[in-house]
C-alpha atoms as a PDB file:
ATOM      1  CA  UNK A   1       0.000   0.000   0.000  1.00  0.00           C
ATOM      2  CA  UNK A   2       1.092   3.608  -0.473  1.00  0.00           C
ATOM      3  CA  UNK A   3       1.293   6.380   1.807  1.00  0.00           C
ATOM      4  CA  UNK A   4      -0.762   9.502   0.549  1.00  0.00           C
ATOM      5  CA  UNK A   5       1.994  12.076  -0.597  1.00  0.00           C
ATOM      6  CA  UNK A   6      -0.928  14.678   0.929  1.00  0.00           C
ATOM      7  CA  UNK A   7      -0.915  13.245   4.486  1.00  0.00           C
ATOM      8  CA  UNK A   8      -0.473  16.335   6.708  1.00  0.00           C
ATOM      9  CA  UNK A   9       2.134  15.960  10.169  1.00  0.00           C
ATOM     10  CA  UNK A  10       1.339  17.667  13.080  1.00  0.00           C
ATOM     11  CA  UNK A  11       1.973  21.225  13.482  1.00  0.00           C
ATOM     12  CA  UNK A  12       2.333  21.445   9.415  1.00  0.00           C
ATOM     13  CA  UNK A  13       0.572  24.117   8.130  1.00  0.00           C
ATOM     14  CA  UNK A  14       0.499  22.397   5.194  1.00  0.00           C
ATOM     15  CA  UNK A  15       0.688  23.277   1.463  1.00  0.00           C
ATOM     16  CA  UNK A  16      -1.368  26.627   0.880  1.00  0.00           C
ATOM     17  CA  UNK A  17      -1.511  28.034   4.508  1.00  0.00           C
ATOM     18  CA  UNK A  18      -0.242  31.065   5.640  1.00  0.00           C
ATOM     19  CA  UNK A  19       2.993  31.468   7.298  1.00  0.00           C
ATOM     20  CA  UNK A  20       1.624  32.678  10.853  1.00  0.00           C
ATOM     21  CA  UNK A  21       5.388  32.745  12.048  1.00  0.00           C
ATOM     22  CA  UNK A  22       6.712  35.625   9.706  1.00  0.00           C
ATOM     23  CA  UNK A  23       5.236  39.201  10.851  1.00  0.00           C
ATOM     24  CA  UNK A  24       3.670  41.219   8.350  1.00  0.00           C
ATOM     25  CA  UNK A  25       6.067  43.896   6.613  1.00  0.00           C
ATOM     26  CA  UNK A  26       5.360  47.619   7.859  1.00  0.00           C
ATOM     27  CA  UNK A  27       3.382  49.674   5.814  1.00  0.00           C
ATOM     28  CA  UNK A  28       5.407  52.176   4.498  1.00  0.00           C
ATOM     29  CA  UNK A  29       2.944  55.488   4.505  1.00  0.00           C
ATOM     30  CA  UNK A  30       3.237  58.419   2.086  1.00  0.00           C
ATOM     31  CA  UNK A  31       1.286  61.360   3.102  1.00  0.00           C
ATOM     32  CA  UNK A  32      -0.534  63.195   0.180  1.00  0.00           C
ATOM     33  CA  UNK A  33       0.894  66.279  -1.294  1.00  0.00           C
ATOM     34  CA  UNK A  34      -2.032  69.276  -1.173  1.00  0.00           C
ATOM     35  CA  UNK A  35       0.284  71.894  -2.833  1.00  0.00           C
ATOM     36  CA  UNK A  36      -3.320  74.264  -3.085  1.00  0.00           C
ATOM     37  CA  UNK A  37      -2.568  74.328   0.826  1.00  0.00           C
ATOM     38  CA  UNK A  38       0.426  75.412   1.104  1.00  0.00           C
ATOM     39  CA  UNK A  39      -0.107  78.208  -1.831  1.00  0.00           C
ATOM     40  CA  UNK A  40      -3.025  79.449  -0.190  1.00  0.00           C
ATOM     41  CA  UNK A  41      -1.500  79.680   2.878  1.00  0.00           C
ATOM     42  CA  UNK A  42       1.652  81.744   1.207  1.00  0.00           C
ATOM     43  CA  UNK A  43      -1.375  84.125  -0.233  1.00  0.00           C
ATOM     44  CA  UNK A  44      -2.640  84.433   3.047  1.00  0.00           C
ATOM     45  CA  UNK A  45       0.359  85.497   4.525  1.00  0.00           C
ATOM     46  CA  UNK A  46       1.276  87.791   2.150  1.00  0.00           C
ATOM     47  CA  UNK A  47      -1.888  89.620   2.014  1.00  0.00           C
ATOM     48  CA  UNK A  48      -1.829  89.630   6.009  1.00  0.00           C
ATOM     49  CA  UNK A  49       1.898  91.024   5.713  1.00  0.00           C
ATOM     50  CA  UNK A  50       0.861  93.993   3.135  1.00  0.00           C
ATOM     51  CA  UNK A  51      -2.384  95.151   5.560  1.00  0.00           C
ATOM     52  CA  UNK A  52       0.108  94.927   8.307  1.00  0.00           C
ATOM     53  CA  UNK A  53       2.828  97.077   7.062  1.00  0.00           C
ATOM     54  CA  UNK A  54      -0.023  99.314   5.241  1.00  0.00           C
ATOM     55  CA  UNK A  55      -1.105 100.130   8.828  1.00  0.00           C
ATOM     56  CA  UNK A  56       1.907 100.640  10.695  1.00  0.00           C
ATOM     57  CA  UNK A  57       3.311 102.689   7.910  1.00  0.00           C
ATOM     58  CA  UNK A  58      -0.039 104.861   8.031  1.00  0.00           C
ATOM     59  CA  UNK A  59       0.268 107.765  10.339  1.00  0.00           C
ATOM     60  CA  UNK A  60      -3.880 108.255  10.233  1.00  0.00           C
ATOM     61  CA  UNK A  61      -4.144 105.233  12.800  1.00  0.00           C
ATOM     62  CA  UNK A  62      -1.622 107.800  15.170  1.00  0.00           C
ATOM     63  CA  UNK A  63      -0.110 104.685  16.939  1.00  0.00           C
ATOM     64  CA  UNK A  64       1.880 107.086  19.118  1.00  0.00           C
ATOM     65  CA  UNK A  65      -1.361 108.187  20.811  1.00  0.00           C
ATOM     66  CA  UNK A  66      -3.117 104.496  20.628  1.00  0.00           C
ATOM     67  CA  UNK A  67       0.079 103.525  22.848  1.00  0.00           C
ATOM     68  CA  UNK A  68      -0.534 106.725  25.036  1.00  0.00           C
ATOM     69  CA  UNK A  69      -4.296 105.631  26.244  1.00  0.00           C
ATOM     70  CA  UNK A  70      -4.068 101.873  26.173  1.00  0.00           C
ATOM     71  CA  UNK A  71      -2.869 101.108  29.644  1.00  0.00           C
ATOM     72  CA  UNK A  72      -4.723 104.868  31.033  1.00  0.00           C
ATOM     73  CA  UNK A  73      -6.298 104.726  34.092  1.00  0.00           C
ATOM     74  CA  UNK A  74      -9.850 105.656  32.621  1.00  0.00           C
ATOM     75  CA  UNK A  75      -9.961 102.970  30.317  1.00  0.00           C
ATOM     76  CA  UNK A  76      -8.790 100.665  32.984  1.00  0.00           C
ATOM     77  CA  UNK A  77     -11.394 101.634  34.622  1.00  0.00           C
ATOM     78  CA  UNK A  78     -14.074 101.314  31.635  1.00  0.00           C
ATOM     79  CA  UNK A  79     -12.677  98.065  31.206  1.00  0.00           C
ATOM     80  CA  UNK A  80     -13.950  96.867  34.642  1.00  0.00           C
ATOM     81  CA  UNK A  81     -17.445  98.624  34.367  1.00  0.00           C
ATOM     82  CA  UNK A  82     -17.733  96.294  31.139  1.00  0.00           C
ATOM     83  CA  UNK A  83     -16.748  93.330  32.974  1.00  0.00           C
ATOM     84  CA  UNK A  84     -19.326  94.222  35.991  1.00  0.00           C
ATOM     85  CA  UNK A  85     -21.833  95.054  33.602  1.00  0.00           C
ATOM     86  CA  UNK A  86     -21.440  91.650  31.640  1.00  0.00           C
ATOM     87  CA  UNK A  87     -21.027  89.157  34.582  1.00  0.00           C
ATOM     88  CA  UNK A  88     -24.451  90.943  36.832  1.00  0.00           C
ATOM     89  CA  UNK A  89     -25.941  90.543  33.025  1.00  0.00           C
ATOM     90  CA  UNK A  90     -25.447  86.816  32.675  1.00  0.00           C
ATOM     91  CA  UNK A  91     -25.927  86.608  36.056  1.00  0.00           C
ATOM     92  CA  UNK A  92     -29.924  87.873  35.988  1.00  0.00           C
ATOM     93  CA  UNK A  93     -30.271  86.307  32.400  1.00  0.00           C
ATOM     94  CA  UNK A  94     -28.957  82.708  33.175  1.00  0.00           C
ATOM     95  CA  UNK A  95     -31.889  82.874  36.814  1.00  0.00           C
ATOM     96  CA  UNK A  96     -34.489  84.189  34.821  1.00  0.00           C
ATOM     97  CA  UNK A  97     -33.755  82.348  31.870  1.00  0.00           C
ATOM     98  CA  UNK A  98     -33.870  78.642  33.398  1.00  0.00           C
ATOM     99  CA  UNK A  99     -37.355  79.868  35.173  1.00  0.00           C
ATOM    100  CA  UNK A 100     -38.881  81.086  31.815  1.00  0.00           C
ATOM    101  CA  UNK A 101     -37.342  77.769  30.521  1.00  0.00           C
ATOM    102  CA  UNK A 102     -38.997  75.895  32.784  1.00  0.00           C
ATOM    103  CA  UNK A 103     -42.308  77.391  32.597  1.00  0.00           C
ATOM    104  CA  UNK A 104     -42.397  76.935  28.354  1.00  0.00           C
ATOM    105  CA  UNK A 105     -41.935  73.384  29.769  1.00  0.00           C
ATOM    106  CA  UNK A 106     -44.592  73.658  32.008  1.00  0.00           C
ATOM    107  CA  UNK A 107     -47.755  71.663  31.869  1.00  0.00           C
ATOM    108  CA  UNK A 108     -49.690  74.621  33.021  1.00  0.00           C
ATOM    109  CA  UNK A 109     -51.093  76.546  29.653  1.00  0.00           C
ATOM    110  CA  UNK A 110     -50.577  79.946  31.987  1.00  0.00           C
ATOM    111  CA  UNK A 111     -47.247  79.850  32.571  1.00  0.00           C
ATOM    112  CA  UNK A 112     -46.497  79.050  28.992  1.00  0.00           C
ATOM    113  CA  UNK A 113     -48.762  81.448  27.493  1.00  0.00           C
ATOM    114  CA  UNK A 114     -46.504  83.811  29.750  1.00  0.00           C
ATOM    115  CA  UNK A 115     -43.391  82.546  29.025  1.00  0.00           C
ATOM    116  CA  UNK A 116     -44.501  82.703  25.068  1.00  0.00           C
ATOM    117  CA  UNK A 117     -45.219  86.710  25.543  1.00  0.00           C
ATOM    118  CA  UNK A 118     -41.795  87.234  26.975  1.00  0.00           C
ATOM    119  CA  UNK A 119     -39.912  85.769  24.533  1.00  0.00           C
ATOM    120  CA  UNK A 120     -42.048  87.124  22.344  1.00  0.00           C
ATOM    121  CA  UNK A 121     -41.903  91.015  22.587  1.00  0.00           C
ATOM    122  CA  UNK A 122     -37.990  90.675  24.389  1.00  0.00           C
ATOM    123  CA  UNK A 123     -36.452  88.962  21.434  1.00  0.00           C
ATOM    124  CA  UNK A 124     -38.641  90.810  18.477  1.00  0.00           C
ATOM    125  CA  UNK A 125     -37.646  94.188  19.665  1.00  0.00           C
ATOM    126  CA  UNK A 126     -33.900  95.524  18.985  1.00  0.00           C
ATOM    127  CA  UNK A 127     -32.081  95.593  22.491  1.00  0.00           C
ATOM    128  CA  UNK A 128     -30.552  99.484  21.550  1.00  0.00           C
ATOM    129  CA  UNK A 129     -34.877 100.394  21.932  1.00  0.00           C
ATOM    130  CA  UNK A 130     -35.196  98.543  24.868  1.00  0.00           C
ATOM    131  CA  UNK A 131     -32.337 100.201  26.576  1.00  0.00           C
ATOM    132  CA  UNK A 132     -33.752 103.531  25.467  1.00  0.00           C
ATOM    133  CA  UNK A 133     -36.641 102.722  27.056  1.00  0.00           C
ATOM    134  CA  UNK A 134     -34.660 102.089  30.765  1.00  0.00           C
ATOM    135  CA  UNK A 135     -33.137 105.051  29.931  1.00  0.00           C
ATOM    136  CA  UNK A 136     -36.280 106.624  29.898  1.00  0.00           C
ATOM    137  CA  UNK A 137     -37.801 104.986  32.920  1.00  0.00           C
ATOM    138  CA  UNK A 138     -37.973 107.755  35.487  1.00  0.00           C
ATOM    139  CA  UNK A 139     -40.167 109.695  32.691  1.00  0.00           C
ATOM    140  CA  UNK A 140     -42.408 107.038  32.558  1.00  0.00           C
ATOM    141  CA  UNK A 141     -42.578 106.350  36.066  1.00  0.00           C
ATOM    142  CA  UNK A 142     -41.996 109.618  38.408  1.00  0.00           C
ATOM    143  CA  UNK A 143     -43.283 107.476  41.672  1.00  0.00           C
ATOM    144  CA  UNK A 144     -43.286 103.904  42.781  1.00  0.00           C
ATOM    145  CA  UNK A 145     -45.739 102.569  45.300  1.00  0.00           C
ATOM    146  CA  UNK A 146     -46.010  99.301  46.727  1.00  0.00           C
ATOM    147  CA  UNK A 147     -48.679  98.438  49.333  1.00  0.00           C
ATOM    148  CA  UNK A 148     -51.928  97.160  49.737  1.00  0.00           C
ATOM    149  CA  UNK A 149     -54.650  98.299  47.395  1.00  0.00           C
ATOM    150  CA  UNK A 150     -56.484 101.051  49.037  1.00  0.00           C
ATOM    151  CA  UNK A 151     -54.645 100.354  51.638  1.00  0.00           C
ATOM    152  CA  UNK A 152     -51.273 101.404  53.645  1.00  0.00           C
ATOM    153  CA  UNK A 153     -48.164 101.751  51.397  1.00  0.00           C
ATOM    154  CA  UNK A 154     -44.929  99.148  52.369  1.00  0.00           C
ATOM    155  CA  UNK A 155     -42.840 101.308  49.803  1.00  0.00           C
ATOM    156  CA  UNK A 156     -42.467 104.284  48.008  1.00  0.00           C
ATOM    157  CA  UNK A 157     -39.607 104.705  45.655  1.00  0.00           C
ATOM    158  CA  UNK A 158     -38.913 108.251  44.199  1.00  0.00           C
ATOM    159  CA  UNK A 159     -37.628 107.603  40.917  1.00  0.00           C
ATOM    160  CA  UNK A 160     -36.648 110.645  39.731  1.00  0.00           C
ATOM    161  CA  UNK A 161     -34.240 110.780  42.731  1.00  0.00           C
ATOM    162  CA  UNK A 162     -32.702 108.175  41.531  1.00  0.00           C
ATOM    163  CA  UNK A 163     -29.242 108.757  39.287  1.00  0.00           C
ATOM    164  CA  UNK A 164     -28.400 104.773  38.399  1.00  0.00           C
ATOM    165  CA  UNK A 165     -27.940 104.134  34.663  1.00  0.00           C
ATOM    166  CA  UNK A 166     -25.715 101.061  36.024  1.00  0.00           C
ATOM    167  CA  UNK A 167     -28.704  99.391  37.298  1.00  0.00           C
ATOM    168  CA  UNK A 168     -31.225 100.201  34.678  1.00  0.00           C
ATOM    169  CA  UNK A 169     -28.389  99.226  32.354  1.00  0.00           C
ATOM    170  CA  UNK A 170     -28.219  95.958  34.052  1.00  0.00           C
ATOM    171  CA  UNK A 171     -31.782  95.237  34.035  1.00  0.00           C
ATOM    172  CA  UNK A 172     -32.309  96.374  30.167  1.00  0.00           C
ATOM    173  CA  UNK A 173     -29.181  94.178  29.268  1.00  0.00           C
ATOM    174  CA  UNK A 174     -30.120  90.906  31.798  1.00  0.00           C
ATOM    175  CA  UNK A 175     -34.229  90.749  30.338  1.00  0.00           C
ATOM    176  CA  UNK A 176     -33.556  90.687  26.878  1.00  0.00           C
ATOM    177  CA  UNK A 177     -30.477  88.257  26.988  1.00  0.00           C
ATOM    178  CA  UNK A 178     -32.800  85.730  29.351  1.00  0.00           C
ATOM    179  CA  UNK A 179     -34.979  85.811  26.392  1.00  0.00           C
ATOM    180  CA  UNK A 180     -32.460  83.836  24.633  1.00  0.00           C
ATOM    181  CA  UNK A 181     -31.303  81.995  27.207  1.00  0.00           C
ATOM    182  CA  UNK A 182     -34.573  80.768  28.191  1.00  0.00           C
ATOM    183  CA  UNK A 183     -34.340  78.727  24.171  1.00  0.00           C
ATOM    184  CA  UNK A 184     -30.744  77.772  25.413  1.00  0.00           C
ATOM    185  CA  UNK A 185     -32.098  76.188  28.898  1.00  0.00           C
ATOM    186  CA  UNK A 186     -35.300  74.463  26.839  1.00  0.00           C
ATOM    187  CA  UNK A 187     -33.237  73.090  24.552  1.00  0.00           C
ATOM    188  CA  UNK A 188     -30.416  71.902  26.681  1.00  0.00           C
ATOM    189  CA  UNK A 189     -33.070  69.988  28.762  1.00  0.00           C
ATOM    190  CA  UNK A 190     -34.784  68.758  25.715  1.00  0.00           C
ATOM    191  CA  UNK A 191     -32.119  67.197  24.395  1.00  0.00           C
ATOM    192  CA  UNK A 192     -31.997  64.417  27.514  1.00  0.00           C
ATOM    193  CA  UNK A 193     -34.087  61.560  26.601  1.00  0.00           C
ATOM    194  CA  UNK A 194     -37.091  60.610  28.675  1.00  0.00           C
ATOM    195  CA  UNK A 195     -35.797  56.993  29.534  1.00  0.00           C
ATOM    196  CA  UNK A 196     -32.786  59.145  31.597  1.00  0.00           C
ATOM    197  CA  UNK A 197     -35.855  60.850  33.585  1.00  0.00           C
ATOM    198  CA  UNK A 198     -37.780  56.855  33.495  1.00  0.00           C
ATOM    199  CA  UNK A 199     -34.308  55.319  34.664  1.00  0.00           C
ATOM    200  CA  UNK A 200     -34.154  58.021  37.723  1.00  0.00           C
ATOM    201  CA  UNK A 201     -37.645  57.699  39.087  1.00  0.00           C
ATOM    202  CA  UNK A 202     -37.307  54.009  38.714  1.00  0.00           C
ATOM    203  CA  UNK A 203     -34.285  54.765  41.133  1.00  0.00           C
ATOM    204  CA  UNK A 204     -36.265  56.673  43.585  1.00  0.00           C
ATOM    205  CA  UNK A 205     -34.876  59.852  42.738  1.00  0.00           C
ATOM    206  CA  UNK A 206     -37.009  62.848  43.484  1.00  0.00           C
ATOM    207  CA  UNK A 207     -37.897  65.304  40.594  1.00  0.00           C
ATOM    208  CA  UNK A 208     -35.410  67.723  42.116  1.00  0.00           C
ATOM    209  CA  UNK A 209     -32.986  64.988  42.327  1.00  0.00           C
ATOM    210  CA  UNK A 210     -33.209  64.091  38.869  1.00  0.00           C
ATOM    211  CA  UNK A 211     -32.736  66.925  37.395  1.00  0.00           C
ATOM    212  CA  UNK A 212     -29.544  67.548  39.673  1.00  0.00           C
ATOM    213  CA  UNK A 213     -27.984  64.468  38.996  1.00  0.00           C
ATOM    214  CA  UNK A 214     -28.931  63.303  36.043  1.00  0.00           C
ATOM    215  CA  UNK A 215     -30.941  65.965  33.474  1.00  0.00           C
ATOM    216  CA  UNK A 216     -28.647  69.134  33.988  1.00  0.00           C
ATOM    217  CA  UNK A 217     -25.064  67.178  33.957  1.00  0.00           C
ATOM    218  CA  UNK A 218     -25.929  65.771  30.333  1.00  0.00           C
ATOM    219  CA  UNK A 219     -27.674  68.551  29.666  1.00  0.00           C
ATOM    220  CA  UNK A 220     -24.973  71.064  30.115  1.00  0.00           C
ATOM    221  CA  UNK A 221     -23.308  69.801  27.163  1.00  0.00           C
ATOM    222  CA  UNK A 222     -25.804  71.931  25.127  1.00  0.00           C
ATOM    223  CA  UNK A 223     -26.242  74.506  27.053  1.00  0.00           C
ATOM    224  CA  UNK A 224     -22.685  75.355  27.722  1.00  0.00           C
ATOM    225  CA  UNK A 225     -21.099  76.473  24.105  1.00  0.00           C
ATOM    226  CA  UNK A 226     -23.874  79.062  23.260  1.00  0.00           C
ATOM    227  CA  UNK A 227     -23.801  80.020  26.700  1.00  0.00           C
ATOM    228  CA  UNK A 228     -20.424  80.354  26.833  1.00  0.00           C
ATOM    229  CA  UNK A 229     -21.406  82.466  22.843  1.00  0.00           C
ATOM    230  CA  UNK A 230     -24.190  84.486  24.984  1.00  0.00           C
ATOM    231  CA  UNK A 231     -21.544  85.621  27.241  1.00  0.00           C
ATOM    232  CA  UNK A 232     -18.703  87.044  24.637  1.00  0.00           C
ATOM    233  CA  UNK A 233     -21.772  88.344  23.039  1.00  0.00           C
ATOM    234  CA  UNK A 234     -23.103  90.681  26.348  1.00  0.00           C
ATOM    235  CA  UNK A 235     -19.319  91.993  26.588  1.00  0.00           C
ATOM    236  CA  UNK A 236     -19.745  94.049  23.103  1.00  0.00           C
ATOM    237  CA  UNK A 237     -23.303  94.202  23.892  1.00  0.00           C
ATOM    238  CA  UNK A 238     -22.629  96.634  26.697  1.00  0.00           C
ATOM    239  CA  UNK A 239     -21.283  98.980  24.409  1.00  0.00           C
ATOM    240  CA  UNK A 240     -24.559 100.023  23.566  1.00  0.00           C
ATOM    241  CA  UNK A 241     -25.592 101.096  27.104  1.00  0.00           C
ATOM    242  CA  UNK A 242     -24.998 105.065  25.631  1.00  0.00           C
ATOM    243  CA  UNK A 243     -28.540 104.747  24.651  1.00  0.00           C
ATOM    244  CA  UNK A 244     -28.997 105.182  28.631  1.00  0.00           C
ATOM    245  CA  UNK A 245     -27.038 107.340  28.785  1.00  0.00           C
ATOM    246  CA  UNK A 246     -23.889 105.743  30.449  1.00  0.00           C
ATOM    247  CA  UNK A 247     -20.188 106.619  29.385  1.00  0.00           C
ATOM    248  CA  UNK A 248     -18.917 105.095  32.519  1.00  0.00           C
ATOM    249  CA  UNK A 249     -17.896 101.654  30.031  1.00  0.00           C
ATOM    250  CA  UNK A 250     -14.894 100.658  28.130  1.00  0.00           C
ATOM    251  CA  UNK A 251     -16.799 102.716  25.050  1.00  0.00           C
ATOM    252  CA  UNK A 252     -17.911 105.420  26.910  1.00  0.00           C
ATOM    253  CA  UNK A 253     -14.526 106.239  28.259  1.00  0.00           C
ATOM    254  CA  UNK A 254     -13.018 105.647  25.208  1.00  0.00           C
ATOM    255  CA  UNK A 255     -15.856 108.118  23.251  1.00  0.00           C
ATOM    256  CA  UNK A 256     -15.536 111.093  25.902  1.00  0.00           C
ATOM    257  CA  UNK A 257     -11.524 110.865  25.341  1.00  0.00           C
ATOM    258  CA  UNK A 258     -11.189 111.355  22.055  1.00  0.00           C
ATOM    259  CA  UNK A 259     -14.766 114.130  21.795  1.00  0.00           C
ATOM    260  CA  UNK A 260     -11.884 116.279  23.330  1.00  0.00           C
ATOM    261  CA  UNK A 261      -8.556 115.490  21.361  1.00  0.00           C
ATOM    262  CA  UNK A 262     -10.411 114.728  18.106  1.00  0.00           C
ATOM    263  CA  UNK A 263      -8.720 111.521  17.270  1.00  0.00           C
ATOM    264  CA  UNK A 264     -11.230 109.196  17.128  1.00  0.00           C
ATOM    265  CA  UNK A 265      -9.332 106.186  15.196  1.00  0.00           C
ATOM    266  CA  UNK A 266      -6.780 105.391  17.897  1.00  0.00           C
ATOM    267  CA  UNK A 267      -8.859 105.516  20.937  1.00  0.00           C
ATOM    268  CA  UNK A 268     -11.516 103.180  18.586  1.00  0.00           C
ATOM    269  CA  UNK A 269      -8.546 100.900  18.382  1.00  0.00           C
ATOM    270  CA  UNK A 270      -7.760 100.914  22.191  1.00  0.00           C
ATOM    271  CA  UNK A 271     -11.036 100.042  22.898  1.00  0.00           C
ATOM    272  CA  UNK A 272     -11.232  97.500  20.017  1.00  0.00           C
ATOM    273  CA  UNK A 273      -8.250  96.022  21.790  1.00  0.00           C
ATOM    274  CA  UNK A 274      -9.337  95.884  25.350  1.00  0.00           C
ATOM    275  CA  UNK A 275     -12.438  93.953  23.836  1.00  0.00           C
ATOM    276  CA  UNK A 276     -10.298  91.909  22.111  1.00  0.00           C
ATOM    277  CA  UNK A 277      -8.280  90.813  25.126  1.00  0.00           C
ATOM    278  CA  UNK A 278     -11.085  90.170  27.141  1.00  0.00           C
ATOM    279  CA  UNK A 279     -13.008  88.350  25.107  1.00  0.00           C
ATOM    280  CA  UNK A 280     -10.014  86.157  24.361  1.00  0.00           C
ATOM    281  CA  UNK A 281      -9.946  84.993  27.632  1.00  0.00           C
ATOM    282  CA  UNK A 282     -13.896  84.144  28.175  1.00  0.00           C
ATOM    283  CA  UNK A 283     -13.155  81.634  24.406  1.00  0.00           C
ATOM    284  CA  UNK A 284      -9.770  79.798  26.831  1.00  0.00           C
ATOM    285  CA  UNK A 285     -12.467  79.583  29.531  1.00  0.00           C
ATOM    286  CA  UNK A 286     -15.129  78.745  27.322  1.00  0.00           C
ATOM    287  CA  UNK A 287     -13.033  75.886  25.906  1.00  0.00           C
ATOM    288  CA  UNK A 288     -11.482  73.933  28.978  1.00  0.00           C
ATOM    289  CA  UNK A 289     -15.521  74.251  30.577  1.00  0.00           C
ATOM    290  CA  UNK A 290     -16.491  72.734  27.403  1.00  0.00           C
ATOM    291  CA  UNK A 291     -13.778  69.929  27.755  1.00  0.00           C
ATOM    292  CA  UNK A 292     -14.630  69.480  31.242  1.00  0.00           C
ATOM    293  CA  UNK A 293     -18.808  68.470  30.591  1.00  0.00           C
ATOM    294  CA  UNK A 294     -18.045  66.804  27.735  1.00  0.00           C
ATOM    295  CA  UNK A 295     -15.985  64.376  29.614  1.00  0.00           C
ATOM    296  CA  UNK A 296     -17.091  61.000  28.193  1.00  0.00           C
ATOM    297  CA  UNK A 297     -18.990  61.587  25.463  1.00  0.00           C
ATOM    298  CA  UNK A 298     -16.134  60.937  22.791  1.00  0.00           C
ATOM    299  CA  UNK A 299     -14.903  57.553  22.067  1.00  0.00           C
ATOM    300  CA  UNK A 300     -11.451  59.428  21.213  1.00  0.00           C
ATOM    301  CA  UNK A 301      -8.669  58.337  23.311  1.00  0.00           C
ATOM    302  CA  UNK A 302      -6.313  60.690  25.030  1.00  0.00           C
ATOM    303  CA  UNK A 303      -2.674  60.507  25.298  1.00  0.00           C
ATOM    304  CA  UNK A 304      -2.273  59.342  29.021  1.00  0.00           C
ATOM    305  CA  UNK A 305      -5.046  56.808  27.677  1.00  0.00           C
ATOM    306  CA  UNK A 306      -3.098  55.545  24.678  1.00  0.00           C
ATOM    307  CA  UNK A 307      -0.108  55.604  26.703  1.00  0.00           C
ATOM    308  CA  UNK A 308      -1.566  53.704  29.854  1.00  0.00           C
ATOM    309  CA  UNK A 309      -3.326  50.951  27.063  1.00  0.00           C
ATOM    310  CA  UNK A 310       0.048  50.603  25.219  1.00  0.00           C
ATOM    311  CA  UNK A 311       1.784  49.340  28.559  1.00  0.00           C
ATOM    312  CA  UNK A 312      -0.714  47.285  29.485  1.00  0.00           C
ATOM    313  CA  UNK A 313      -0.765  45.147  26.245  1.00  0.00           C
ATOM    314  CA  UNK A 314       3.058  45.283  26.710  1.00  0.00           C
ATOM    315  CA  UNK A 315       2.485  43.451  30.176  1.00  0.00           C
ATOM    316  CA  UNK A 316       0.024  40.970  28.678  1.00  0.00           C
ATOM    317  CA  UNK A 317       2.765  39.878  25.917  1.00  0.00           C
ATOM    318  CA  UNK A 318       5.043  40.113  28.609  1.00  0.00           C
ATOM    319  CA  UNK A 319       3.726  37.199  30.368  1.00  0.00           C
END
């Protein structure tokens, strides 16, 4: 009898099998020329260079006196009325904003109707009229009584005493931006499913509790970027608190310097500058808050991640 020539030994992988033993050859990567990049990137930079040099070289933009007044005490000071102005803002537009939020959200066809009506006649009127209007608030209203119908009076507020553009300023700027933030809360909370709310009362969470622990974390993902946009928008918002009148801001300073040395395009710039700054560090602030709520919502590894995985399948080949 003969053997069969086909009869396979142990451990052969016999003829047509891969060679498990020998490791696969590296692929050898090219990365793909974009040469449009880099020559739109060269016309970039040389159109950026010629505005650059055009305005140093111009002697209209008086750099000597945009130097003088950057660092001056009254636009120091302007700068931190801004910044006051901005943060109370936020501050009375984020409150009222999550209550009008909550009451569009409401069951109760009152508080929505009302809710409706304030976003309503806040966001479909331009904010420079509204300010007008504070600014025209002791004309409407001389006296303010509050008591009990035909009864005795708890308080009586004389407003034509009263000499605070800041605070009307505040108020004008904080209602119409919790118009918009209202939409921002709504949507934020909107955008957690209703099995999250399900899972919690399932849990024995209270309504309170659920929307501590588990709507607002997730929902904060939302709501923070345009918050965070709402915010660098109020800063140059504020500039339009003249309509008051107030000149006690970063514009108003800058306006009553130069209606007395009649150089309007430097001080401009100062201003644009201080504006600038500022609202360069509310984006860095913006970003890492961003980073921070977002935690976990990305598949992407980080680097102490890729790092940490690496030695741990070094360990497992290892043993």
């Amino acid at each position: 009898m003969t053997s069969n020539e086909n009869t396979s030994v142990p451990g052969d992988p016999g003829p047509g099998a891969a060679d498990l033993s020998k490791e696969p050859e590296p692929i050898k990567a090219v990365p793909l020329r974009r040469p449009g990049r880099w020559i739109a990137a060269a016309v970039i930079l040389v159109l950026l260079g010629l505005f650059v040099y055009g305005a140093a070289t111009n002697d209209a933009y008086k750099w000597s006196t945009f130097g003088k007044y950057l660092f001056d005490s009254r636009i120091v000071a302007g700068a931190v009325v801004t910044l006051e102005l901005t943060v109370l803002s936020m501050a009375l537009a984020v409150s009222l904003g999550a209550i009008l939020a909550v009451m569009r959200l409401s069951p109760n066809p009152v508080l929505r109707s009302a809710s409706w009506v304030y976003l309503w006649i806040f966001r479909g009127t331009p904010i420079f009229v509204q300010l007008v209007f504070w600014g025209l608030f002791p004309s409407l209203y001389k006296v303010i009584v509050l008591g009990v119908p035909f009864g005795p009076q708890l308080l009586k507020l004389d407003v034509q005493n009263l000499q605070m553009p800041f605070l009307f300023a505040v108020i004008g700027l904080g209602l119409n931006e919790a118009a918009y933030m209202a939409e921002i809360v709504r949507a934020g909370i909107n955008s957690v499913g209703e099995g999250q709310r399900e899972a919690s009362t399932a849990l024995g969470m209270t309504w309170s509790m659920t929307m501590r622990r588990t709507v607002l974390p997730q929902a904060m993902r939302v709501i923070i970027p345009p918050t965070g946009n709402e915010l660098i928008g109020m800063l140059k918002t504020t500039s339009l608190v003249t309509a008051l009148p107030m000149t006690t801001d970063l514009f108003g300073k800058a306006r009553d310097i130069y209606s007395v040395n009649f150089q309007p395009v430097p001080l401009l710039l100062v201003a644009a500058t201080w504006y600038l700054a500022v609202t360069s560090v509310l984006m860095v602030g913006q970003f890492y808050l961003e980073r921070y709520y977002s935690r976990g919502l990305s598949r992407q590894l980080t680097g102490k991640q890729l790092q940490d995985l690496a030695d741990a399948q070094q360990i497992v080949k290892a043993k």
